[in-house]
N, C-alpha and C. Protein backbone atom coordinates (compact mmCIF):
# COMPACT_ATOMS: atom_id res chain seq x y z
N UNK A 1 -28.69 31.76 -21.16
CA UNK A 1 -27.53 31.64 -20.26
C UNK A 1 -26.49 30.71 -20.88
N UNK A 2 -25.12 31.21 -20.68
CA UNK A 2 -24.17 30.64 -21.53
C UNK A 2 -23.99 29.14 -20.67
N UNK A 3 -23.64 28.57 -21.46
CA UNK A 3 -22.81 26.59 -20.56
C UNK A 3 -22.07 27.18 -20.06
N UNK A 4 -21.13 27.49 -20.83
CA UNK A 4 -19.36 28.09 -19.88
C UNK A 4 -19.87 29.34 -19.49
N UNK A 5 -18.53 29.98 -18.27
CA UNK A 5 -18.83 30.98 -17.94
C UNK A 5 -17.68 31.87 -19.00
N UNK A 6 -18.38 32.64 -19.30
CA UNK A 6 -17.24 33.68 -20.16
C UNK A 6 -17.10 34.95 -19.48
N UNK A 7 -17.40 34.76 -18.01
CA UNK A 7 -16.73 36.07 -17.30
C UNK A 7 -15.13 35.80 -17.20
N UNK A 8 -15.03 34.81 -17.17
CA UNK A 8 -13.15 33.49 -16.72
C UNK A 8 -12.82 33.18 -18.08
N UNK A 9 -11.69 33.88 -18.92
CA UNK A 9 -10.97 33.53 -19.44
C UNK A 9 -10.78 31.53 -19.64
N UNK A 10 -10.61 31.27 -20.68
CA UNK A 10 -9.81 29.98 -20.69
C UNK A 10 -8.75 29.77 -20.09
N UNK A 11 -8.03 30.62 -20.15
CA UNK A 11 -6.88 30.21 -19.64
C UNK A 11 -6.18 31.67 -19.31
N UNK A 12 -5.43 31.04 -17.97
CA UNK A 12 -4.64 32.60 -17.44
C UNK A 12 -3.67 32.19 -16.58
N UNK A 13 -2.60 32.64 -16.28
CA UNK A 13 -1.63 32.84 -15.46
C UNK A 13 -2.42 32.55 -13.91
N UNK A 14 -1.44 32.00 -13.12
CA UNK A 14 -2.20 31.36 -12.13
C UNK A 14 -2.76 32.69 -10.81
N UNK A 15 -4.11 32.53 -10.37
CA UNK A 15 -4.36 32.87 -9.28
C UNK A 15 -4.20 32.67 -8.04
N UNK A 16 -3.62 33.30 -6.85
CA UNK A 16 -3.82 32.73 -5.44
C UNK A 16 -4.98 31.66 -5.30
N UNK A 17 -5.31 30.89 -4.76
CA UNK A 17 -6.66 30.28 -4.75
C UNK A 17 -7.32 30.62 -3.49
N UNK A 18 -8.53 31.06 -3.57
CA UNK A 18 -9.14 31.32 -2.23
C UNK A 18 -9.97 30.28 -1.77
N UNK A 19 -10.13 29.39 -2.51
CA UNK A 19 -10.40 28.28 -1.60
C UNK A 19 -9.91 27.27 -1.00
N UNK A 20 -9.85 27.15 0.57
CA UNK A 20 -8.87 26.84 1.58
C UNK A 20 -8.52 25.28 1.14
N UNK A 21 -9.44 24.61 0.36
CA UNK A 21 -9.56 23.41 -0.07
C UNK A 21 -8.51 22.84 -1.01
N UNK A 22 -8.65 23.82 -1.63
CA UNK A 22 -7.65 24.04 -2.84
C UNK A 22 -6.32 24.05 -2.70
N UNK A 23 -6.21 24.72 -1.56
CA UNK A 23 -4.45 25.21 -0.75
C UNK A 23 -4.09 23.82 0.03
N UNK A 24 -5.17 23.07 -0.15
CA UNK A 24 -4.34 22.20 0.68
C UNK A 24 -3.27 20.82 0.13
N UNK A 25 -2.14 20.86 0.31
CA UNK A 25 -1.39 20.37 -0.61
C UNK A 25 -0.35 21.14 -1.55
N UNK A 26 -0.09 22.22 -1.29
CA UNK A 26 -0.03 23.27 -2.69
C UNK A 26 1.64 22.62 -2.37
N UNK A 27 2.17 22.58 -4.14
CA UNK A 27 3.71 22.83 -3.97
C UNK A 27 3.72 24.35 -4.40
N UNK A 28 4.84 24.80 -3.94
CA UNK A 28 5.17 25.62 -4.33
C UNK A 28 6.86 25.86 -4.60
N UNK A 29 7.17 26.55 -5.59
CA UNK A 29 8.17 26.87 -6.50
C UNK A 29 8.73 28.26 -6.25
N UNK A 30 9.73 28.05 -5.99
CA UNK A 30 10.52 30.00 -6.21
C UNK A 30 12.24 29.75 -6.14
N UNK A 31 12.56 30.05 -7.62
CA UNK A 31 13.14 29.47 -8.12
C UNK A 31 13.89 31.03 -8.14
N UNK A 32 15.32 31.60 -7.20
CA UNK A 32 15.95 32.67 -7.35
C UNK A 32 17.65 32.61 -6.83
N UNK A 33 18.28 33.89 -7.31
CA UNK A 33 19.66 33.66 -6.85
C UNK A 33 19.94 34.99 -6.25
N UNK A 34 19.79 35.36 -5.13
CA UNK A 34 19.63 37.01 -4.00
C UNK A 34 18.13 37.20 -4.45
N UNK A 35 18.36 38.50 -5.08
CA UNK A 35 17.67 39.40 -5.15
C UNK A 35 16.47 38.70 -6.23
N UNK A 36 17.56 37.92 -7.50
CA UNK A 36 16.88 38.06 -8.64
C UNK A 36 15.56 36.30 -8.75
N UNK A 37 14.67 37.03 -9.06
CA UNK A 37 13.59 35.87 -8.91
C UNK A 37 13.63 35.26 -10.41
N UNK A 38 13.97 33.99 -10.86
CA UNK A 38 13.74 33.51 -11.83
C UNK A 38 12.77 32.76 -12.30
N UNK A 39 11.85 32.31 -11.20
CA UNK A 39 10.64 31.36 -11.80
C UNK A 39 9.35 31.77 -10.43
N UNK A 40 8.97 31.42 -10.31
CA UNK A 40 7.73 31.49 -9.08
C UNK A 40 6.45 31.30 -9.38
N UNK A 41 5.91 30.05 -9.03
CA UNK A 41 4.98 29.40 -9.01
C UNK A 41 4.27 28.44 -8.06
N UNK A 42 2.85 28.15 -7.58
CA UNK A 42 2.89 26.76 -7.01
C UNK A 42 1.54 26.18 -7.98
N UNK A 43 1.71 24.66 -7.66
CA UNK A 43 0.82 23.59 -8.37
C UNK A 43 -0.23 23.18 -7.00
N UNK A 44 -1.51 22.86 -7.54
CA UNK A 44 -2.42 22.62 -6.78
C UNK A 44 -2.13 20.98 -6.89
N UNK A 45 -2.85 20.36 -6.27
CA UNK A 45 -3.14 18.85 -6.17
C UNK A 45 -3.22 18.30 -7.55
N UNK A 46 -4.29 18.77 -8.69
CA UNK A 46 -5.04 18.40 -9.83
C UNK A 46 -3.83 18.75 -10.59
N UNK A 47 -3.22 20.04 -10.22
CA UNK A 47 -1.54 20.15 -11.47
C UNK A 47 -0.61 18.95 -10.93
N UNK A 48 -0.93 18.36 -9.59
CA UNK A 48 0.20 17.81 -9.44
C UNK A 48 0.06 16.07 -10.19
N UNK A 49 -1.18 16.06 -10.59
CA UNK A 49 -1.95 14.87 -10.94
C UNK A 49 -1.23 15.27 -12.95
N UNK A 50 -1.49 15.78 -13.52
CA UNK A 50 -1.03 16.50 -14.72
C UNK A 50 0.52 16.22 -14.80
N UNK A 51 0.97 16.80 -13.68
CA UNK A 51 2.95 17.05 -13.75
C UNK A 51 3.16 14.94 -13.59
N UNK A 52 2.67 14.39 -13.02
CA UNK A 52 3.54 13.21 -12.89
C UNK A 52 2.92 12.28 -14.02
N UNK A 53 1.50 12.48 -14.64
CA UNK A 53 1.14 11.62 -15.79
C UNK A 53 2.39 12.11 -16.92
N UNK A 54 2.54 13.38 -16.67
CA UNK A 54 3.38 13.89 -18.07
C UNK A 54 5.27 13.38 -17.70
N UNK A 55 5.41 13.12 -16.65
CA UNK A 55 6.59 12.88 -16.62
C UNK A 55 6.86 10.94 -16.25
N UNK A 56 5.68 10.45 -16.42
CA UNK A 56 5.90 8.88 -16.49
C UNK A 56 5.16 8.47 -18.39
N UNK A 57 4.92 9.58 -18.92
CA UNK A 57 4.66 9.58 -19.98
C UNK A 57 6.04 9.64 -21.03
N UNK A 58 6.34 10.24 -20.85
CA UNK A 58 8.58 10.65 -21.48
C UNK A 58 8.96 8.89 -21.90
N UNK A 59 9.39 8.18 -20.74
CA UNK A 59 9.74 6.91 -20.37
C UNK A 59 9.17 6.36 -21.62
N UNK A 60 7.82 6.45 -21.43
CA UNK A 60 7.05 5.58 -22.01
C UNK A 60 7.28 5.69 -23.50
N UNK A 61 7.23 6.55 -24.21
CA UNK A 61 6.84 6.92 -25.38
C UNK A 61 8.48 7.10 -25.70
N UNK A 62 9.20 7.17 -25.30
CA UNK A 62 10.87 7.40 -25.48
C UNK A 62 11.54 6.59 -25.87
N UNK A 63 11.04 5.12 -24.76
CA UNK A 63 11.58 3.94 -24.78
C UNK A 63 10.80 3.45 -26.47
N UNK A 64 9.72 3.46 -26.45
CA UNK A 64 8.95 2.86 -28.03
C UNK A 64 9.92 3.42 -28.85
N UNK A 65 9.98 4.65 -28.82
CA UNK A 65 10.25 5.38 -30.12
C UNK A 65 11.42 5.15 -30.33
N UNK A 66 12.56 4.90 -29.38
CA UNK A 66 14.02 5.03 -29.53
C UNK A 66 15.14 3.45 -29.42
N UNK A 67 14.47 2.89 -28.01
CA UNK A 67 15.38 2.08 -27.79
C UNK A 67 14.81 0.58 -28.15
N UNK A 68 15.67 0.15 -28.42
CA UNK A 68 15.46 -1.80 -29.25
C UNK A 68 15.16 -2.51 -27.87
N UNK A 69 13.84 -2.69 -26.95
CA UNK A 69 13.65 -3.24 -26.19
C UNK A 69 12.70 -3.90 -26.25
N UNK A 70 12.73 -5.46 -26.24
CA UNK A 70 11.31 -6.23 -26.85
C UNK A 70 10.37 -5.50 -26.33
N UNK A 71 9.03 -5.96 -26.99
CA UNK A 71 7.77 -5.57 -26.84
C UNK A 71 6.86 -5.98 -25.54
N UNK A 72 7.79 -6.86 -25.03
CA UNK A 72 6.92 -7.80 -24.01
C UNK A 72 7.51 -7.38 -23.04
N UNK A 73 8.77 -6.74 -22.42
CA UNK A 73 9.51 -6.22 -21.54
C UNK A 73 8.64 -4.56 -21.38
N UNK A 74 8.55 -3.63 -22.72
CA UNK A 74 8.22 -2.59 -22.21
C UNK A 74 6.76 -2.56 -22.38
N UNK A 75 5.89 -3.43 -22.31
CA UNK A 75 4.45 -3.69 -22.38
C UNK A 75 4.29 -3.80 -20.81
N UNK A 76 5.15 -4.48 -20.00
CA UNK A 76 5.05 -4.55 -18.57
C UNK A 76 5.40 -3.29 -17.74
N UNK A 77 6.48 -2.77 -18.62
CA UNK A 77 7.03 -1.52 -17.89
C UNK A 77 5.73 -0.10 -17.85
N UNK A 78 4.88 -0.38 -19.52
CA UNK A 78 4.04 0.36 -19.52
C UNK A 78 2.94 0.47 -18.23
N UNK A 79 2.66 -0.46 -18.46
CA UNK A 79 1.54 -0.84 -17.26
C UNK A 79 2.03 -0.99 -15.92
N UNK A 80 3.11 -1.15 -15.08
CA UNK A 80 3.77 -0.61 -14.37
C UNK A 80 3.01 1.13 -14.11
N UNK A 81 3.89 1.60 -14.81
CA UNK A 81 3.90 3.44 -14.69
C UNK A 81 2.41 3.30 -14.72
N UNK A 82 1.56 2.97 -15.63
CA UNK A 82 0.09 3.49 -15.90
C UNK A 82 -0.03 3.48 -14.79
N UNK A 83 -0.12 2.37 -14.01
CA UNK A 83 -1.23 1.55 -12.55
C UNK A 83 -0.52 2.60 -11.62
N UNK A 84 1.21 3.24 -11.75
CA UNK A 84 1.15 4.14 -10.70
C UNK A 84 0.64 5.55 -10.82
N UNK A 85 0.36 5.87 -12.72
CA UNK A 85 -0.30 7.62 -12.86
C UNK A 85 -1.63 7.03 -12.74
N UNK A 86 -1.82 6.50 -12.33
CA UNK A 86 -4.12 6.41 -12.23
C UNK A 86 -3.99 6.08 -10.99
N UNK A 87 -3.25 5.72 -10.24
CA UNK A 87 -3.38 5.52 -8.47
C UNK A 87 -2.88 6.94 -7.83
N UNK A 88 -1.86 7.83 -8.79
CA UNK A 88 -1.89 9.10 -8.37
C UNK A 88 -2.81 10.30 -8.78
N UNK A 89 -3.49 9.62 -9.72
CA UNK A 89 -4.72 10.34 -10.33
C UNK A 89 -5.28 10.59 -9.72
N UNK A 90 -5.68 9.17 -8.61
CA UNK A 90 -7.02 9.03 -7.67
C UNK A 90 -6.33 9.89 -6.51
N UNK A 91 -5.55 9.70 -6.26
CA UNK A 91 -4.84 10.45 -4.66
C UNK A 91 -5.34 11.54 -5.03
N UNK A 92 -4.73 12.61 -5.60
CA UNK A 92 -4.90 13.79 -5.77
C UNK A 92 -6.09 14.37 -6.24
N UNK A 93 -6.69 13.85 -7.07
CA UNK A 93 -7.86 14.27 -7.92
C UNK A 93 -9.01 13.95 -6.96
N UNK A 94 -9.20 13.47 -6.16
CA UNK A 94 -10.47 12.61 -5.12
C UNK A 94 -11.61 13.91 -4.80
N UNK A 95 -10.87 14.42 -4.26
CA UNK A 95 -11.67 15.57 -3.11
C UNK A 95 -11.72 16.64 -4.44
N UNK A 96 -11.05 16.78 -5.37
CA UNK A 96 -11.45 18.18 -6.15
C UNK A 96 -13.02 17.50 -6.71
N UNK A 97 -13.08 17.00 -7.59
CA UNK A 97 -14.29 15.74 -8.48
C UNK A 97 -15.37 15.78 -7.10
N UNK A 98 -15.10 15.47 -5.98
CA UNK A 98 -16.38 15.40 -4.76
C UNK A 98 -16.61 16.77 -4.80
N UNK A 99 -15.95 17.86 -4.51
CA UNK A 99 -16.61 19.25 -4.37
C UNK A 99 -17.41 19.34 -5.13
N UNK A 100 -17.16 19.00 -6.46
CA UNK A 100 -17.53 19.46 -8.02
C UNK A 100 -18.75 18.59 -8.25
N UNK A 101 -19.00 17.50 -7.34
CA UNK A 101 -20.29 16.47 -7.43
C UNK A 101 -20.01 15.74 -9.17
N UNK A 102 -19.04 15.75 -8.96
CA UNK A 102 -18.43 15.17 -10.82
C UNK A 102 -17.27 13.42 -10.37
N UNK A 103 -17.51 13.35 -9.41
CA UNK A 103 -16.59 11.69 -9.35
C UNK A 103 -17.16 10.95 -10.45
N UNK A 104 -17.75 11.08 -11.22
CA UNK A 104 -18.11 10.13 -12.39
C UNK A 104 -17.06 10.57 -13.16
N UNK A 105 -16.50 11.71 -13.18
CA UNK A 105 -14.83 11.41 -14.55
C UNK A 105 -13.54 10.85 -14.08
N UNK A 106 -13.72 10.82 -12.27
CA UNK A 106 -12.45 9.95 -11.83
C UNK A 106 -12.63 8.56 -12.44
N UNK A 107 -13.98 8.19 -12.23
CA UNK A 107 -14.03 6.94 -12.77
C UNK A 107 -14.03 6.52 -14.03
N UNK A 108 -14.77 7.72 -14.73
CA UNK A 108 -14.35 7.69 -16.15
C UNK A 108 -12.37 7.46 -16.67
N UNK A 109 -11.78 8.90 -16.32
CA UNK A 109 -10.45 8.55 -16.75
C UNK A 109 -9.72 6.85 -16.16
N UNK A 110 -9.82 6.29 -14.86
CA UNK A 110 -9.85 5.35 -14.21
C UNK A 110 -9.88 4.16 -15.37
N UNK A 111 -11.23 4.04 -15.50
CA UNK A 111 -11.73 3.17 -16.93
C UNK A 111 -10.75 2.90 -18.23
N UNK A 112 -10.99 4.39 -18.38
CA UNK A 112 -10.01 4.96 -19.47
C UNK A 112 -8.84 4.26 -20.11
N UNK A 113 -8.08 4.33 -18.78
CA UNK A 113 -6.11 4.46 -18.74
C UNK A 113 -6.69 2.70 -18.28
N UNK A 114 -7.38 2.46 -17.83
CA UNK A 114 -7.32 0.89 -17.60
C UNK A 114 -7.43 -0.18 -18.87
N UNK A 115 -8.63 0.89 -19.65
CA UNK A 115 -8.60 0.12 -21.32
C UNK A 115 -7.49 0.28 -21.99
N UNK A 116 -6.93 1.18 -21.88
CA UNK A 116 -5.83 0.97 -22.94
C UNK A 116 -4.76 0.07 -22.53
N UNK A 117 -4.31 0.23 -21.38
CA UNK A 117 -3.77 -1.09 -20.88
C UNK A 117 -3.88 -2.41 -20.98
N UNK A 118 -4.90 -2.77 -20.83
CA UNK A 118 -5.60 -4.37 -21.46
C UNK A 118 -5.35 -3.94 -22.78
N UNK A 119 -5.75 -3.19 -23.47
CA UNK A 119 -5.70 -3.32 -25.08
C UNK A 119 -4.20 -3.63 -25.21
N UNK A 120 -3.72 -2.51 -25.09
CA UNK A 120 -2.60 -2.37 -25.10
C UNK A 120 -1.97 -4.10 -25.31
N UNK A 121 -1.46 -4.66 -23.78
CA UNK A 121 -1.28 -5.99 -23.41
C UNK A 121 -1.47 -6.77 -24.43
N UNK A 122 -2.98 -6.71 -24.64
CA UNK A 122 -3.39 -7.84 -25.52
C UNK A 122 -2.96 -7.65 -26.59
N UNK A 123 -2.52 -6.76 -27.15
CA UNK A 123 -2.12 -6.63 -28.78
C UNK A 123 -0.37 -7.04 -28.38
N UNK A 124 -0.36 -6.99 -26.92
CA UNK A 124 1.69 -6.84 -27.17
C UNK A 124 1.80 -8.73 -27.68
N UNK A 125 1.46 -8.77 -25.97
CA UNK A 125 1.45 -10.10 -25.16
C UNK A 125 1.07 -11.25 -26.61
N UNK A 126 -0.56 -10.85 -27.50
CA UNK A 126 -1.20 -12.05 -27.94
C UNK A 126 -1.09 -11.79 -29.76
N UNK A 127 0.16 -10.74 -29.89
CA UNK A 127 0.34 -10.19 -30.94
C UNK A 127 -0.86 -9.46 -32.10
N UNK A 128 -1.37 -8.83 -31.39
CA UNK A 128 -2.89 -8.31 -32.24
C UNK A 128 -2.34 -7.63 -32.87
N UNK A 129 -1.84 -7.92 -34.16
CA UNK A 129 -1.38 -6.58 -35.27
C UNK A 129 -2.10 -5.11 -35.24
N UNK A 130 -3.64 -5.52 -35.21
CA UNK A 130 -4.41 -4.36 -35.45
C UNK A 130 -4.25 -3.19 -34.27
N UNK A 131 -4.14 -3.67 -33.13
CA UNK A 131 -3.57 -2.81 -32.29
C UNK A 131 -2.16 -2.34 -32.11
N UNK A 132 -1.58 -3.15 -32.01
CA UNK A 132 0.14 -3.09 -32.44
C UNK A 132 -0.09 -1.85 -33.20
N UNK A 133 -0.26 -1.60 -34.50
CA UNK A 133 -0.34 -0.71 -35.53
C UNK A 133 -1.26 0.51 -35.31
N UNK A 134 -1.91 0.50 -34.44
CA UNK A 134 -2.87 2.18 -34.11
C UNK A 134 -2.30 2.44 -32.26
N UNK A 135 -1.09 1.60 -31.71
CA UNK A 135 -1.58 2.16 -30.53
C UNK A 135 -1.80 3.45 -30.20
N UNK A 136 -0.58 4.65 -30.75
CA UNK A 136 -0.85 5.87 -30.76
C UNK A 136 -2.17 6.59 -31.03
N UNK A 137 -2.72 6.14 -32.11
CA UNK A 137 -4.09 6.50 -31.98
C UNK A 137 -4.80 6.28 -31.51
N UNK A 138 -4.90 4.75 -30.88
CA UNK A 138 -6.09 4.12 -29.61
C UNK A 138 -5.38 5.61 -28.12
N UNK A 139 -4.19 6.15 -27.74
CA UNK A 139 -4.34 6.14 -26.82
C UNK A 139 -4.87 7.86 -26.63
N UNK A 140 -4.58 8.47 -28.13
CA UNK A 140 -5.24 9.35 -28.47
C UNK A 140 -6.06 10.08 -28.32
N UNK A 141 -7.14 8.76 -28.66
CA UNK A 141 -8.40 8.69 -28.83
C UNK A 141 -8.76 8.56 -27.46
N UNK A 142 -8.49 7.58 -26.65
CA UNK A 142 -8.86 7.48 -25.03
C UNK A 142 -8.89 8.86 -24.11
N UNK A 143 -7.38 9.05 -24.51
CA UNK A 143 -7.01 10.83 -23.52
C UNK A 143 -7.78 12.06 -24.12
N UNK A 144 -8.51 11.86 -25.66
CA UNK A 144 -9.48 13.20 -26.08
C UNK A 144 -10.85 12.92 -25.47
N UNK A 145 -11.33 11.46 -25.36
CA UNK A 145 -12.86 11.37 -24.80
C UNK A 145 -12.77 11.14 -23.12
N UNK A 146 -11.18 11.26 -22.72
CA UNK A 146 -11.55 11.80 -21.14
C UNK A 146 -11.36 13.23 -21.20
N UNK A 147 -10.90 14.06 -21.91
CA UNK A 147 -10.78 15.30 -21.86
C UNK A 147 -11.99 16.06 -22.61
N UNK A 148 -12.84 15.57 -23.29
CA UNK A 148 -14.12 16.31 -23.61
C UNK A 148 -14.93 15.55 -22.48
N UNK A 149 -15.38 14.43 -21.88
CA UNK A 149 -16.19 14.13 -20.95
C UNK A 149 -15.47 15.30 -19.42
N UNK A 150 -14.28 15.49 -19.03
CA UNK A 150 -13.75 16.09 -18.34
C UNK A 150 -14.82 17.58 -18.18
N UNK A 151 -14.41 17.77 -19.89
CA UNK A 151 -14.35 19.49 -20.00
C UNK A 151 -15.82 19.81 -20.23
N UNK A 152 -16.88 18.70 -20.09
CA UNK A 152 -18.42 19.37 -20.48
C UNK A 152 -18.99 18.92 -19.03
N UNK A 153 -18.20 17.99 -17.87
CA UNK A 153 -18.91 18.28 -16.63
C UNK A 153 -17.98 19.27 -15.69
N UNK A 154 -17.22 20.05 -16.06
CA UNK A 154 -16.72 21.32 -15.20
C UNK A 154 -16.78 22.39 -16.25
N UNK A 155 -17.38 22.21 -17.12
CA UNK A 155 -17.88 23.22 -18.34
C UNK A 155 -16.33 24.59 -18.33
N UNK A 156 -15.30 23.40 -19.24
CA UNK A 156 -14.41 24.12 -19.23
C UNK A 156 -13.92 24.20 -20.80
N UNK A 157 -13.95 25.19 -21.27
CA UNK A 157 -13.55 25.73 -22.90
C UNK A 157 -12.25 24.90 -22.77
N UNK A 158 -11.45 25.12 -22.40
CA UNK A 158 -9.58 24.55 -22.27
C UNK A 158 -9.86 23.23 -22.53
N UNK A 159 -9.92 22.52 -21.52
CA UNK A 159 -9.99 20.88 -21.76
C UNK A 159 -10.96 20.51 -22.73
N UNK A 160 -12.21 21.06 -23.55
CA UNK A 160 -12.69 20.52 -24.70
C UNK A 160 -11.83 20.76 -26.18
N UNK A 161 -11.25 21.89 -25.69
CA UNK A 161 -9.92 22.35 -27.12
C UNK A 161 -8.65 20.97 -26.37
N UNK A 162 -8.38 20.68 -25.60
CA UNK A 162 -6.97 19.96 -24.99
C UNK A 162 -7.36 18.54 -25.84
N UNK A 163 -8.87 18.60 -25.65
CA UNK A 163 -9.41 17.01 -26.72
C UNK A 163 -9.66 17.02 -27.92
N UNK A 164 -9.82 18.08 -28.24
CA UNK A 164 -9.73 18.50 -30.07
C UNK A 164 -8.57 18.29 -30.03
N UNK A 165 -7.43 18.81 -29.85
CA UNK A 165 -6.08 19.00 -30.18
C UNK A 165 -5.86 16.86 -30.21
N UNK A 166 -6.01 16.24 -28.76
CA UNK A 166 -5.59 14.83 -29.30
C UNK A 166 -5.92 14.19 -30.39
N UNK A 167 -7.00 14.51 -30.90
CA UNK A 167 -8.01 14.24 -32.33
C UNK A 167 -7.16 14.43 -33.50
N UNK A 168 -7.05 16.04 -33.20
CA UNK A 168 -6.41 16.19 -34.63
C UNK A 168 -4.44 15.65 -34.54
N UNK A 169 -4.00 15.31 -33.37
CA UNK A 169 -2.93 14.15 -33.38
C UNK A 169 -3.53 13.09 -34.50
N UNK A 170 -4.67 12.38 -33.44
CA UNK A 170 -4.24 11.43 -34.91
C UNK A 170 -4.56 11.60 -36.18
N UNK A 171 -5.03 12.76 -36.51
CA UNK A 171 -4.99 12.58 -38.19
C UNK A 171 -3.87 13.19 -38.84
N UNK A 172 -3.02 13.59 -37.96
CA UNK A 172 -1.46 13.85 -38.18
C UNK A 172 -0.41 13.17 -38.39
N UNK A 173 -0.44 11.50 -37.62
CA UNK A 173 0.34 10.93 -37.55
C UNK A 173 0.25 9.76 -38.48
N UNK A 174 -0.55 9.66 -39.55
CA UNK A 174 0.02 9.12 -41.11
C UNK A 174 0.65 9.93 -41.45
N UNK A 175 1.26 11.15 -41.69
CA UNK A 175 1.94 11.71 -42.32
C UNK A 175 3.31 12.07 -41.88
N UNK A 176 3.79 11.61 -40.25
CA UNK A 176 4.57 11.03 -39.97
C UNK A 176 5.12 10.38 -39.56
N UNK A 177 5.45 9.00 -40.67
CA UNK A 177 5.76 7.90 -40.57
C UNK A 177 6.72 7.64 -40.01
N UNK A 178 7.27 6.74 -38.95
CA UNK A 178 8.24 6.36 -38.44
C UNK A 178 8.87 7.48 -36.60
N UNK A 179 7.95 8.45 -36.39
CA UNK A 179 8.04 9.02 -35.42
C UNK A 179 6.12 8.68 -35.01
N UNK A 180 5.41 8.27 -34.75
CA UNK A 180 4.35 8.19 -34.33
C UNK A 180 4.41 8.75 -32.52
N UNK A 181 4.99 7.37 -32.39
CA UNK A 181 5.56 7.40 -31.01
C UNK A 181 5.95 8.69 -30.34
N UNK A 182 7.30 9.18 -30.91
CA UNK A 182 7.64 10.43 -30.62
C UNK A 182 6.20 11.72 -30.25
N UNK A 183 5.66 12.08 -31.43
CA UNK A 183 4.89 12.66 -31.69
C UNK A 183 3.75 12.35 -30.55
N UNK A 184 3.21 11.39 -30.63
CA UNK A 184 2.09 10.96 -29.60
C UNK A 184 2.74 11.62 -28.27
N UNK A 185 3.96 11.13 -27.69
CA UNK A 185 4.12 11.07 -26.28
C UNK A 185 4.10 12.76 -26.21
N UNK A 186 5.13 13.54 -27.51
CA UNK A 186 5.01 14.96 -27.58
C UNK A 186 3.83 15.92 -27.17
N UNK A 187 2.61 15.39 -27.59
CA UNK A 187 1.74 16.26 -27.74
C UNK A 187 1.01 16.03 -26.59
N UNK A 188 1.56 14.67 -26.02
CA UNK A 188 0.88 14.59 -24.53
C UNK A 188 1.48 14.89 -23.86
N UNK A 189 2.29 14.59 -23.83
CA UNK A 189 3.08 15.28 -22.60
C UNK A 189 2.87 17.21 -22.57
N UNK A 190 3.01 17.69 -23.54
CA UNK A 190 3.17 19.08 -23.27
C UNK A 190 1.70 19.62 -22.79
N UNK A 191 0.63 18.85 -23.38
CA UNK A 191 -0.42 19.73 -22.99
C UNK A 191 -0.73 19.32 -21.57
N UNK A 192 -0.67 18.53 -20.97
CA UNK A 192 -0.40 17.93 -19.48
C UNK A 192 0.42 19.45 -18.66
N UNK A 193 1.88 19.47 -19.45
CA UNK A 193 2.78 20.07 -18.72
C UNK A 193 2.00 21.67 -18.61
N UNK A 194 1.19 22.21 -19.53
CA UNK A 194 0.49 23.30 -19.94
C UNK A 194 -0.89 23.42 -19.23
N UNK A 195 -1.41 21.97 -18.87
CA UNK A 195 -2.56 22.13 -17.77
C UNK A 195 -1.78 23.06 -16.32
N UNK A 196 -0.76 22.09 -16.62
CA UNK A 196 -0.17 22.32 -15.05
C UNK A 196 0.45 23.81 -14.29
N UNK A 197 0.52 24.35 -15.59
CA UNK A 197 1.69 25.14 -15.28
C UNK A 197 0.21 26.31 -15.25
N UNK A 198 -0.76 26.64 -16.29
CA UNK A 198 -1.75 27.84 -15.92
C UNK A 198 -3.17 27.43 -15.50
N UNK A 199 -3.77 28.61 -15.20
CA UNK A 199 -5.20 28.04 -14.45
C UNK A 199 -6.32 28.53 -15.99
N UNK A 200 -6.96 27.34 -15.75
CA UNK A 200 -7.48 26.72 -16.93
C UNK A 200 -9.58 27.17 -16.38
N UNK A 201 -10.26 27.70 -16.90
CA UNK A 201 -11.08 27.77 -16.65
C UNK A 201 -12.06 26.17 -15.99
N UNK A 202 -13.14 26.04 -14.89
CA UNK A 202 -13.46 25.18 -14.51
C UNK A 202 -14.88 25.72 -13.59
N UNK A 203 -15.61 24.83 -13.20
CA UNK A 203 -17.05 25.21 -12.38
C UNK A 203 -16.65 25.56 -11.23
């Protein structure tokens, strides 16, 4: 008997959800001008947990990469946004993880986004070069081992490739020097925006 189910695609264009559980919360999207429909979609709770990490992620990685703002100003601002995407993590994500008898990865990612923060800090705040100089890859590394712990207790093909993919980020980003930043926030942010947008195989 297979781990994953390979009757369910990895990944597909979104389904109605028939479980009433699921619907509850739904945004929904329909995006037209008369007749003509240009977008139409809705996000469950868990996309909506995805859509706001990826859009307090921009800020983050924008401000590093672009603008001359000490280190100790956007070290606070970081952790700011974090403490509000892991408090919206928990909102939304609560009741999916209890169905699933899996609340050990809320607490896992929880953990997670909390270490890098202290790390983070401590390298801004107490000048730890060694961190200073890998944060992109420390945070990398954090968001691929919540996304393979994620993807082997809802035995989902997608999110164990979503954590390969952060991996092979960092062995990408010696080779480009002087956009790290850029690059990091890039590759997170989109696969976030790409959880969100299709339905991703799950238990």
């Amino acid at each position: 008997m297979s781990f994953f189910n390979n009757s369910v695609p990895p990944l597909r264009r979104k389904q109605v959800p028939l479980d009433i559980q699921d619907s509850e919360g739904l945004w929904f999207v329909n995006w037209q001008i008369g007749n003509i429909k240009f977008y139409s979609t809705f996000y469950t709770r868990i996309d909506q947990a995805f859509i706001i990490w990826g859009l307090l992620l921009i800020p983050i990685f924008t401000t590093a990469q672009f603008f001359p703002i000490s280190w100790d100003l956007q070290a606070t601002l970081w952790s700011i946004l974090s403490f509000i995407g892991t408090a919206a993590m928990v909102y939304w994500t609560r009741n999916w993880v209890q169905r699933r008898q899996v609340i050990w990865i809320l607490y896992c990612w929880v953990l997670l986004m909390l270490l890098g923060v202290v790390l983070t800090d401590l390298g801004v705040f107490l000048g730890w070069g060694e961190i200073l100089l890998n944060l992109c890859p420390l945070w990398l590394g954090l968001c691929a081992l919540g996304y393979f712990c994620t993807g082997l207790a809802v035995r989902s093909r997608t999110l164990i490739f979503t954590g390969i993919i952060h991996l092979l980020g960092i062995f990408i980003l010696p080779h480009i020097i002087g956009w790290e930043f850029l690059t990091t926030g890039a590759l997170m942010v989109v696969c976030l925006l790409f959880l969100a947008e299709f339905e991703w195989d799950h238990c």
